[in-house]
C-alpha atoms as a PDB file:
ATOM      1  CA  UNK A   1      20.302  -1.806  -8.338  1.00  0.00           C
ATOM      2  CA  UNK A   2      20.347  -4.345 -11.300  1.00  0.00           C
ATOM      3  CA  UNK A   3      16.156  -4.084 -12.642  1.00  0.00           C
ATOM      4  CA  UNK A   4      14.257  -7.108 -13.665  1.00  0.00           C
ATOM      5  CA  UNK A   5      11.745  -4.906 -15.188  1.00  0.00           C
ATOM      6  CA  UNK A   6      12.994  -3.402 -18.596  1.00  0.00           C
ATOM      7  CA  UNK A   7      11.606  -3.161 -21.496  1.00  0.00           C
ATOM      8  CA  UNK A   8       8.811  -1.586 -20.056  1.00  0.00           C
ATOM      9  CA  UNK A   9       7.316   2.125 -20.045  1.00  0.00           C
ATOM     10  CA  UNK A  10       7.083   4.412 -18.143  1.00  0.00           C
ATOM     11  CA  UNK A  11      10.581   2.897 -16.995  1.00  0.00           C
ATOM     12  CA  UNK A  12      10.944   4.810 -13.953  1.00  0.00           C
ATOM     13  CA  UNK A  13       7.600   3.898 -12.538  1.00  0.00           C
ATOM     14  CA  UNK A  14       8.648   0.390 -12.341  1.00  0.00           C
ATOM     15  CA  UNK A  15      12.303   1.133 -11.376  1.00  0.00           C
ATOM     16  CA  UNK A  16      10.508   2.947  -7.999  1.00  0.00           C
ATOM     17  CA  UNK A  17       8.327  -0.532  -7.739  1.00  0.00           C
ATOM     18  CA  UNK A  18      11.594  -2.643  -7.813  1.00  0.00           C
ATOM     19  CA  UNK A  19      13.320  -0.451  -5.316  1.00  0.00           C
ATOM     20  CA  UNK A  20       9.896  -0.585  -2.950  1.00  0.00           C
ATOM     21  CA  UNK A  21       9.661  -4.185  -3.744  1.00  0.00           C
ATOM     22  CA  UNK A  22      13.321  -4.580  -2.247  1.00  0.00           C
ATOM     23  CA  UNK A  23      12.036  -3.539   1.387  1.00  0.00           C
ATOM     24  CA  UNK A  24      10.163  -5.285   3.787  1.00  0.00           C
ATOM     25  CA  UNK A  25       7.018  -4.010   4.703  1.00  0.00           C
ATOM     26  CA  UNK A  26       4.860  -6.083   5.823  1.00  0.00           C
ATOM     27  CA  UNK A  27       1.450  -4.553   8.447  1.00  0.00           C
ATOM     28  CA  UNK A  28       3.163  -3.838  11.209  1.00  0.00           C
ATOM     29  CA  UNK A  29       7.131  -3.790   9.628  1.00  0.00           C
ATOM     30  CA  UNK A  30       6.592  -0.523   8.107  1.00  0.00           C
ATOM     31  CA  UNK A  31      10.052   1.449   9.085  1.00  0.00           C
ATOM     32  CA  UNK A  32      12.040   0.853   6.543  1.00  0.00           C
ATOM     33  CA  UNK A  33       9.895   2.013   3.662  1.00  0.00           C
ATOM     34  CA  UNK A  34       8.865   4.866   5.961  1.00  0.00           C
ATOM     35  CA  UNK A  35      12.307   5.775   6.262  1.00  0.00           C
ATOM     36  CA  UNK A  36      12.823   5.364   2.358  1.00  0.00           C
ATOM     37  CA  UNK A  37      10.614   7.914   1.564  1.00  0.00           C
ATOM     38  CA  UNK A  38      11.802  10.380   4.307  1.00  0.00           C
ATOM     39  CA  UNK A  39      15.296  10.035   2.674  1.00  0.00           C
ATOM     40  CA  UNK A  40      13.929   9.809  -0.856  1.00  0.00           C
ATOM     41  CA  UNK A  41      12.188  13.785  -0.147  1.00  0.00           C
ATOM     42  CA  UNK A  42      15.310  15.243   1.343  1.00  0.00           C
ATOM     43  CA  UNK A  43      17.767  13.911  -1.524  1.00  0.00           C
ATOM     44  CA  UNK A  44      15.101  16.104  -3.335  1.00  0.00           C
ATOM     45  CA  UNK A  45      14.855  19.118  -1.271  1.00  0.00           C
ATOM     46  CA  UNK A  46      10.723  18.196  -0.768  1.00  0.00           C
ATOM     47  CA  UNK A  47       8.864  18.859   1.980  1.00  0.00           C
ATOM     48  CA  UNK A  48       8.598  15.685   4.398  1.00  0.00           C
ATOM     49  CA  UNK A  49       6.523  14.845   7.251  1.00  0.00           C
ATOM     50  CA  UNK A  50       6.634  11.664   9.344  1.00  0.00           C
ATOM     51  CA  UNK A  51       4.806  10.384  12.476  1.00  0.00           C
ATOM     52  CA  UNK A  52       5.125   8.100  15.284  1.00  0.00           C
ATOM     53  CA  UNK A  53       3.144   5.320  13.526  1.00  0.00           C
ATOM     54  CA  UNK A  54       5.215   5.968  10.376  1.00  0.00           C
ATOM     55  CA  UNK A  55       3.003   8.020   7.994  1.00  0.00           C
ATOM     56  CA  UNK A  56       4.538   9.771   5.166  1.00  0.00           C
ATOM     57  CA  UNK A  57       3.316  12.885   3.900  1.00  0.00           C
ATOM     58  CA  UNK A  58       5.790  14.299   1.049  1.00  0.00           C
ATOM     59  CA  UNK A  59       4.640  17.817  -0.534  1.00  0.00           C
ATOM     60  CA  UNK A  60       5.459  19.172  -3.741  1.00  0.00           C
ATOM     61  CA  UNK A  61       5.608  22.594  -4.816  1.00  0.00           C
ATOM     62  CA  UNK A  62       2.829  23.562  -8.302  1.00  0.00           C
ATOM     63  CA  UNK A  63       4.607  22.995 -11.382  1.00  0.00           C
ATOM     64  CA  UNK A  64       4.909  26.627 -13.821  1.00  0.00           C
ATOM     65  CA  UNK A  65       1.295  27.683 -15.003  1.00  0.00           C
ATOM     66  CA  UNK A  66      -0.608  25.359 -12.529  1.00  0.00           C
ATOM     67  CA  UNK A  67       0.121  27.471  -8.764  1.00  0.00           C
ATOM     68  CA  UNK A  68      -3.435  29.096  -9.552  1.00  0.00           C
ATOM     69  CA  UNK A  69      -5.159  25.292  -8.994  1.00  0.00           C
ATOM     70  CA  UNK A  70      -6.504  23.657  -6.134  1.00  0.00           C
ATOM     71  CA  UNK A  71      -3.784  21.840  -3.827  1.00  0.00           C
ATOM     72  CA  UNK A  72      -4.472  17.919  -4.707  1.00  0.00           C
ATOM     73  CA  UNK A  73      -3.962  14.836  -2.049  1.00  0.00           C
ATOM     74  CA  UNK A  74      -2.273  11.389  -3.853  1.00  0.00           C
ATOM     75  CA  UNK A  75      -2.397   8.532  -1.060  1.00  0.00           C
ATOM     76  CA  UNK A  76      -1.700   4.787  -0.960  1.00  0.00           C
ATOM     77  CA  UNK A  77      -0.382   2.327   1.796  1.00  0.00           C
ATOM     78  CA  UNK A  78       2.862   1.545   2.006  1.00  0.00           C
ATOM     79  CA  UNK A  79       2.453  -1.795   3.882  1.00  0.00           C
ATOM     80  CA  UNK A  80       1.158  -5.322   2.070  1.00  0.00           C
ATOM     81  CA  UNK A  81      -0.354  -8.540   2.995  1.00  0.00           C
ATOM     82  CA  UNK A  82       2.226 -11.327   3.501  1.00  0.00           C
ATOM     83  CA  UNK A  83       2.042 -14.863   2.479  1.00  0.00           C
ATOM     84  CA  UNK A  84       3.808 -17.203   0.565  1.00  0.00           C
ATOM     85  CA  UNK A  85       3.550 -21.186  -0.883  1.00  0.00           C
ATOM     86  CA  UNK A  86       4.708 -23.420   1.788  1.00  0.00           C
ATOM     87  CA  UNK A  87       7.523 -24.829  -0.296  1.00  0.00           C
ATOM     88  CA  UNK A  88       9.104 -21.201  -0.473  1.00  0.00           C
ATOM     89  CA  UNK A  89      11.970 -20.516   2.148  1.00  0.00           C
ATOM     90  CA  UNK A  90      11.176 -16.479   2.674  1.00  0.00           C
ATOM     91  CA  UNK A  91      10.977 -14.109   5.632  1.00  0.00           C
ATOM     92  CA  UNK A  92       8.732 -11.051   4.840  1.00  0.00           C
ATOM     93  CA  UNK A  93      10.438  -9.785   8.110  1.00  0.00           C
ATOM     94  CA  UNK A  94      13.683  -9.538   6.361  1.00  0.00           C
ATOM     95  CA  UNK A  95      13.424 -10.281   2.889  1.00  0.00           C
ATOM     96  CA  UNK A  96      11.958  -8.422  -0.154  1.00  0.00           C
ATOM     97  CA  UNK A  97      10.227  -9.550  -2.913  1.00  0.00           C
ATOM     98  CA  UNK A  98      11.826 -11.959  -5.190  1.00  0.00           C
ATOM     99  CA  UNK A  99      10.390 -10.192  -8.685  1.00  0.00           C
ATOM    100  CA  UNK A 100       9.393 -12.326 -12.005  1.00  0.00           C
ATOM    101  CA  UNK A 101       8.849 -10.800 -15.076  1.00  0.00           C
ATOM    102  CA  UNK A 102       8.234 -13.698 -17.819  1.00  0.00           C
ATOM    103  CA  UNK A 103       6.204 -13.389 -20.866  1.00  0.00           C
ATOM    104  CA  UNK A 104       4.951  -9.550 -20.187  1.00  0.00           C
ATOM    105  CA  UNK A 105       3.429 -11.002 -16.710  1.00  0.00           C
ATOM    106  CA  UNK A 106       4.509  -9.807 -13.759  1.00  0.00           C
ATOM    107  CA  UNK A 107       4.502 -11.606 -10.348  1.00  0.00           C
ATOM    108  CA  UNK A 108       6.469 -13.099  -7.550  1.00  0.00           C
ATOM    109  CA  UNK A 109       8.265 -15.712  -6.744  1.00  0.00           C
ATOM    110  CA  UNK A 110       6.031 -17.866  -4.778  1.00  0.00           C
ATOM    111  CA  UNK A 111       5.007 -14.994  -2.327  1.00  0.00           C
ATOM    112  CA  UNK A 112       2.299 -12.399  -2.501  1.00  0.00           C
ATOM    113  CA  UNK A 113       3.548  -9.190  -5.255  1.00  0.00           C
ATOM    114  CA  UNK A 114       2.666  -6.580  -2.897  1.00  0.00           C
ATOM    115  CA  UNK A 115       1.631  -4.497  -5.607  1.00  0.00           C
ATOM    116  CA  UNK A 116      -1.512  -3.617  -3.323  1.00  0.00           C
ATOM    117  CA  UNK A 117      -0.562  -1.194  -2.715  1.00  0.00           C
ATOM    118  CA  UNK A 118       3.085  -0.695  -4.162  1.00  0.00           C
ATOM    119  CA  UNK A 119       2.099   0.575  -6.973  1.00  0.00           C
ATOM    120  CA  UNK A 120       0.402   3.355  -5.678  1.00  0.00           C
ATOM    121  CA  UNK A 121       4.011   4.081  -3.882  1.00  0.00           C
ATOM    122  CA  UNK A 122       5.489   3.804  -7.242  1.00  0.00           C
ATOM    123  CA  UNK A 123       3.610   6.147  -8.741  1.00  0.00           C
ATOM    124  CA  UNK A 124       3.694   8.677  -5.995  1.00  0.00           C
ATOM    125  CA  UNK A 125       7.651   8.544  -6.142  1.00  0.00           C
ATOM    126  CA  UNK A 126       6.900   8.903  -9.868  1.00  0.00           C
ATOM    127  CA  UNK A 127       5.396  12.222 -10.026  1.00  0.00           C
ATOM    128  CA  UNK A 128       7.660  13.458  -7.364  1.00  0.00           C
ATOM    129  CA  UNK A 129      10.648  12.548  -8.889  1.00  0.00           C
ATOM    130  CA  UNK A 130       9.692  13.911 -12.648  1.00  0.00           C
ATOM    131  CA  UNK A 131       9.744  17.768 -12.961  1.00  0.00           C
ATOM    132  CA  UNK A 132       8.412  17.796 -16.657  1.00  0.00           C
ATOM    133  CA  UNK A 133       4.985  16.543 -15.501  1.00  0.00           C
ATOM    134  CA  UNK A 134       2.630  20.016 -15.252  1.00  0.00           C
ATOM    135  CA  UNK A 135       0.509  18.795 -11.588  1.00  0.00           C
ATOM    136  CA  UNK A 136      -0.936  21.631  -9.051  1.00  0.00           C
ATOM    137  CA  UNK A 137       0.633  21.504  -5.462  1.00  0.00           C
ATOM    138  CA  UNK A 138       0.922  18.159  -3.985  1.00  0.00           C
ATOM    139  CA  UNK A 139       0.240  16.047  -0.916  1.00  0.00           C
ATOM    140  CA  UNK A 140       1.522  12.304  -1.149  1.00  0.00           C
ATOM    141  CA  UNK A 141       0.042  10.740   1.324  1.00  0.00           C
ATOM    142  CA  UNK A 142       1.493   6.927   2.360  1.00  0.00           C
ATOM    143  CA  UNK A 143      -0.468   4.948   5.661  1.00  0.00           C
ATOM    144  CA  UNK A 144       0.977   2.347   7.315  1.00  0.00           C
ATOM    145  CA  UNK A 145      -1.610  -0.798   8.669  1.00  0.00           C
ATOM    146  CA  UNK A 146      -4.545  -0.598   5.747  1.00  0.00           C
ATOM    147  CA  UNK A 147      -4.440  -4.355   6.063  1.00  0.00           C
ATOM    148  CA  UNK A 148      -5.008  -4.779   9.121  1.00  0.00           C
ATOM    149  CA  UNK A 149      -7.424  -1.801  10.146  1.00  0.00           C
ATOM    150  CA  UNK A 150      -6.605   1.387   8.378  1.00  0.00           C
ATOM    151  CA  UNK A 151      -4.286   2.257  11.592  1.00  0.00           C
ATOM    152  CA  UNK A 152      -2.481   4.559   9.759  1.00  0.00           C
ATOM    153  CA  UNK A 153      -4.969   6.759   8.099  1.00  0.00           C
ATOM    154  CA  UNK A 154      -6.979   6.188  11.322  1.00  0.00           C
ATOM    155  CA  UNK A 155      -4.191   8.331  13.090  1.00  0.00           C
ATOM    156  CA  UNK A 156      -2.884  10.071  11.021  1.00  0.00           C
ATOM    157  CA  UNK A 157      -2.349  13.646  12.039  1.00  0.00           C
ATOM    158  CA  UNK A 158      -5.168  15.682   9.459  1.00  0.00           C
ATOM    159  CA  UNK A 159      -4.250  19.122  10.501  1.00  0.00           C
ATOM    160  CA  UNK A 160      -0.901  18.155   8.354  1.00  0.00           C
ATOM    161  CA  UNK A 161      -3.466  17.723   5.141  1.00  0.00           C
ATOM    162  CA  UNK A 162      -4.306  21.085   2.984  1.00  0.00           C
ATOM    163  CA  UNK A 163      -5.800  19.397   0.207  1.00  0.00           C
ATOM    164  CA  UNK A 164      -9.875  19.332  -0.390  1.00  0.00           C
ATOM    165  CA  UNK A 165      -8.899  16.646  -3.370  1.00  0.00           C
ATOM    166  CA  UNK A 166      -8.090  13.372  -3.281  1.00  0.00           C
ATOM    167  CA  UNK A 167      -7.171  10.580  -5.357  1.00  0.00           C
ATOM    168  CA  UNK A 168      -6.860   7.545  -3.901  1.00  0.00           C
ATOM    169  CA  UNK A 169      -4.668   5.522  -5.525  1.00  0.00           C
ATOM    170  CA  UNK A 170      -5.929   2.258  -4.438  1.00  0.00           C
ATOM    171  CA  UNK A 171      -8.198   0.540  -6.415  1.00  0.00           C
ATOM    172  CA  UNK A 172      -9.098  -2.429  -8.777  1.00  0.00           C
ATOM    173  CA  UNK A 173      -8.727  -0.871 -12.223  1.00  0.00           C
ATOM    174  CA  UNK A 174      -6.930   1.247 -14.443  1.00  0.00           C
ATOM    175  CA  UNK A 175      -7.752   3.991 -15.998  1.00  0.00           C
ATOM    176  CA  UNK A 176     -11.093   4.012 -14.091  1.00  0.00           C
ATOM    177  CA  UNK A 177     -12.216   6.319 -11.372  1.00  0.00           C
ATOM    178  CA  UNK A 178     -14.354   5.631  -8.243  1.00  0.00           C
ATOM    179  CA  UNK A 179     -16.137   8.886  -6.624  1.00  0.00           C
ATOM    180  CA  UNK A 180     -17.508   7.324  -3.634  1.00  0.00           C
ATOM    181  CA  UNK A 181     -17.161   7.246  -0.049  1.00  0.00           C
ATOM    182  CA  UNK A 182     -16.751   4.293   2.417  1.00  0.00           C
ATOM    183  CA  UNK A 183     -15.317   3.964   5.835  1.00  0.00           C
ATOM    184  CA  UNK A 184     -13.897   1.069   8.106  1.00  0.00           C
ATOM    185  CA  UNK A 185     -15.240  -0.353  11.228  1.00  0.00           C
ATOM    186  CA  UNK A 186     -12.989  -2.784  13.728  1.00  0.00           C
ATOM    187  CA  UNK A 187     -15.417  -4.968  16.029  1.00  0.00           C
ATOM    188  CA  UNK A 188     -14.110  -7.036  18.639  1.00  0.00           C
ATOM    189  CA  UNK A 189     -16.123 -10.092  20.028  1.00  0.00           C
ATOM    190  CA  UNK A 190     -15.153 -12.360  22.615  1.00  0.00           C
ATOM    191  CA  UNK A 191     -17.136 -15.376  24.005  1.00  0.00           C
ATOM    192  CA  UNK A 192     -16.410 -16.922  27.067  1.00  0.00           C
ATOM    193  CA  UNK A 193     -15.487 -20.397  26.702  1.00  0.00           C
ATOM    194  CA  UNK A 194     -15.842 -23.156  29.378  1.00  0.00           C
ATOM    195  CA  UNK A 195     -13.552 -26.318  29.102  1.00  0.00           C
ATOM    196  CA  UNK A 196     -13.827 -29.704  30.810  1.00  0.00           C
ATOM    197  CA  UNK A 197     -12.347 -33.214  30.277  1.00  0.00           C
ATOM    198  CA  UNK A 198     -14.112 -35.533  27.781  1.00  0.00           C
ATOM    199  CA  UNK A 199     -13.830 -39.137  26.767  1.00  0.00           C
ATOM    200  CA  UNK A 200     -14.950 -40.521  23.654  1.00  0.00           C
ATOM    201  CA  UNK A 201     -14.545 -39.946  19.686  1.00  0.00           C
ATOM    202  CA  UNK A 202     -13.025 -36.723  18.106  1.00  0.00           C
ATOM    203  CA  UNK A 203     -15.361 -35.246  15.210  1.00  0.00           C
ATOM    204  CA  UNK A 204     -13.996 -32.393  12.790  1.00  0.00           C
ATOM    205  CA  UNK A 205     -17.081 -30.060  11.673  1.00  0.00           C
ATOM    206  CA  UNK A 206     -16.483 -28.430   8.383  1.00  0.00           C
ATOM    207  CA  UNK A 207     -18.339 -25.432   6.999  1.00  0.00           C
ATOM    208  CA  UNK A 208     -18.130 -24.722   3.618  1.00  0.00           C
ATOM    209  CA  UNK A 209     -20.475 -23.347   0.596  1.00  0.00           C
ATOM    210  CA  UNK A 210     -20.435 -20.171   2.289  1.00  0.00           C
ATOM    211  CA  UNK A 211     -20.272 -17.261   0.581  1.00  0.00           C
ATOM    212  CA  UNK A 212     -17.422 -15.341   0.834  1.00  0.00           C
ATOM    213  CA  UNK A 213     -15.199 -11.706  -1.020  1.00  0.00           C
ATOM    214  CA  UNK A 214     -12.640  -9.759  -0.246  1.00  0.00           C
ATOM    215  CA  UNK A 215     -14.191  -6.677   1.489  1.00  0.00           C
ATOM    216  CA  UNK A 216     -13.272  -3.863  -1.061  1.00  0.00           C
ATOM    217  CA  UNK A 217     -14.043  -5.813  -4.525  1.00  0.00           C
ATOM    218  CA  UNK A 218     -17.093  -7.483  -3.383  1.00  0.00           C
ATOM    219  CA  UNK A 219     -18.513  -5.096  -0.883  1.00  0.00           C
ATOM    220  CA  UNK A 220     -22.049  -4.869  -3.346  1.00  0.00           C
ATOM    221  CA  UNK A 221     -21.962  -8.415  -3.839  1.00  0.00           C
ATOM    222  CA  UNK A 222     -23.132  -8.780  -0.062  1.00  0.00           C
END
């Protein structure tokens, strides 16, 4: 494929972006990028695993002088939160990401990057592509559905996972490192509603001055 992003080191991290950028994968449209990295293991004679919900689990043999260390787990989500100005014609369904790259800024064209959590893909396919980089055995672990409930990790298969390390590969900064550990709840609340026929005037309520965060970032800000 023709790259957008050149100029730019390390190269081949942001040629695997491009190339995951190219396929839709929206929560819930995650076959094609699961697929991808099924074919992207066997055209390198890796290890591949791959569920019914589309999890990816790609292992990687120790590099010389590190089979002695600890197996480590890599993981990210493959899938991304969709949306897009309402002046842009684009179908997440079917289209990829339309990539800018102007004054050392990168970002889309009128649509959500996806980079959350893309890059984390990249960099998987990164170290699994690049036999000079010394790493102890890997597991590369993608999840489909973080968005929209952590389906994927929820069921994914664990029995498949030798690793008592992790890095996970999705987080707010670089070059900094987060030892915690959080988990996800889904509630469900339904209200009965009762409807009847009304005359009269139509009000419209708003509610604003809340506060408000994404629940990752801000999770201390409460």
């Amino acid at each position: 494929m023709d790259y957008k992003i050149t100029g730019y080191e390390p190269a081949q991290l942001f040629h695997f972006f491009e190339e995951v950028s190219a396929i839709p994968r929206g929560s819930g449209n995650e076959k094609g990028i699961s697929d991808f990295l099924v074919a992207f293991a066997k055209e390198r004679g890796l290890d591949v695993y791959q569920d019914e919900v589309y999890n990816v689990i790609i292992r990687k043999p120790a590099s010389a002088g590190a089979e002695n260390a600890p197996t480590v787990m890599l993981q990210g989500h493959i899938d991304m939160v969709c949306d897009k100005l309402g002046s842009v014609e684009h179908d997440f369904t079917t289209d990829g990401i339309d990539l800018v790259v102007k004054d050392g800024v990168l970002t889309a064209n009128g649509t959500t990057l996806g980079a959350d959590n893309g890059i984390a893909v990249a960099l998987m396919l990164t170290v699994l592509n690049d036999d000079s980089i010394t790493h102890p055995a890997l597991e590369c672990v993608f999840t489909t559905d973080e968005e929209t409930g952590l389906v994927g990790a929820e069921t994914l298969d664990k029995s498949q996972i030798s690793a008592r390390t992790m890095i996970n590969l999705d987080s707010e900064e670089e070059g900094v490192a987060t030892v915690s550990c959080a988990g996800g709840v889904v509630v469900t609340y339904t209200c009965p509603i009762a409807r009847e026929h009304k005359t009269g005037s139509t009000l419209t309520l708003d509610i604003s001055g809340l506060l408000g965060g994404h629940s990752g970032s801000d999770i201390n800000l409460e």
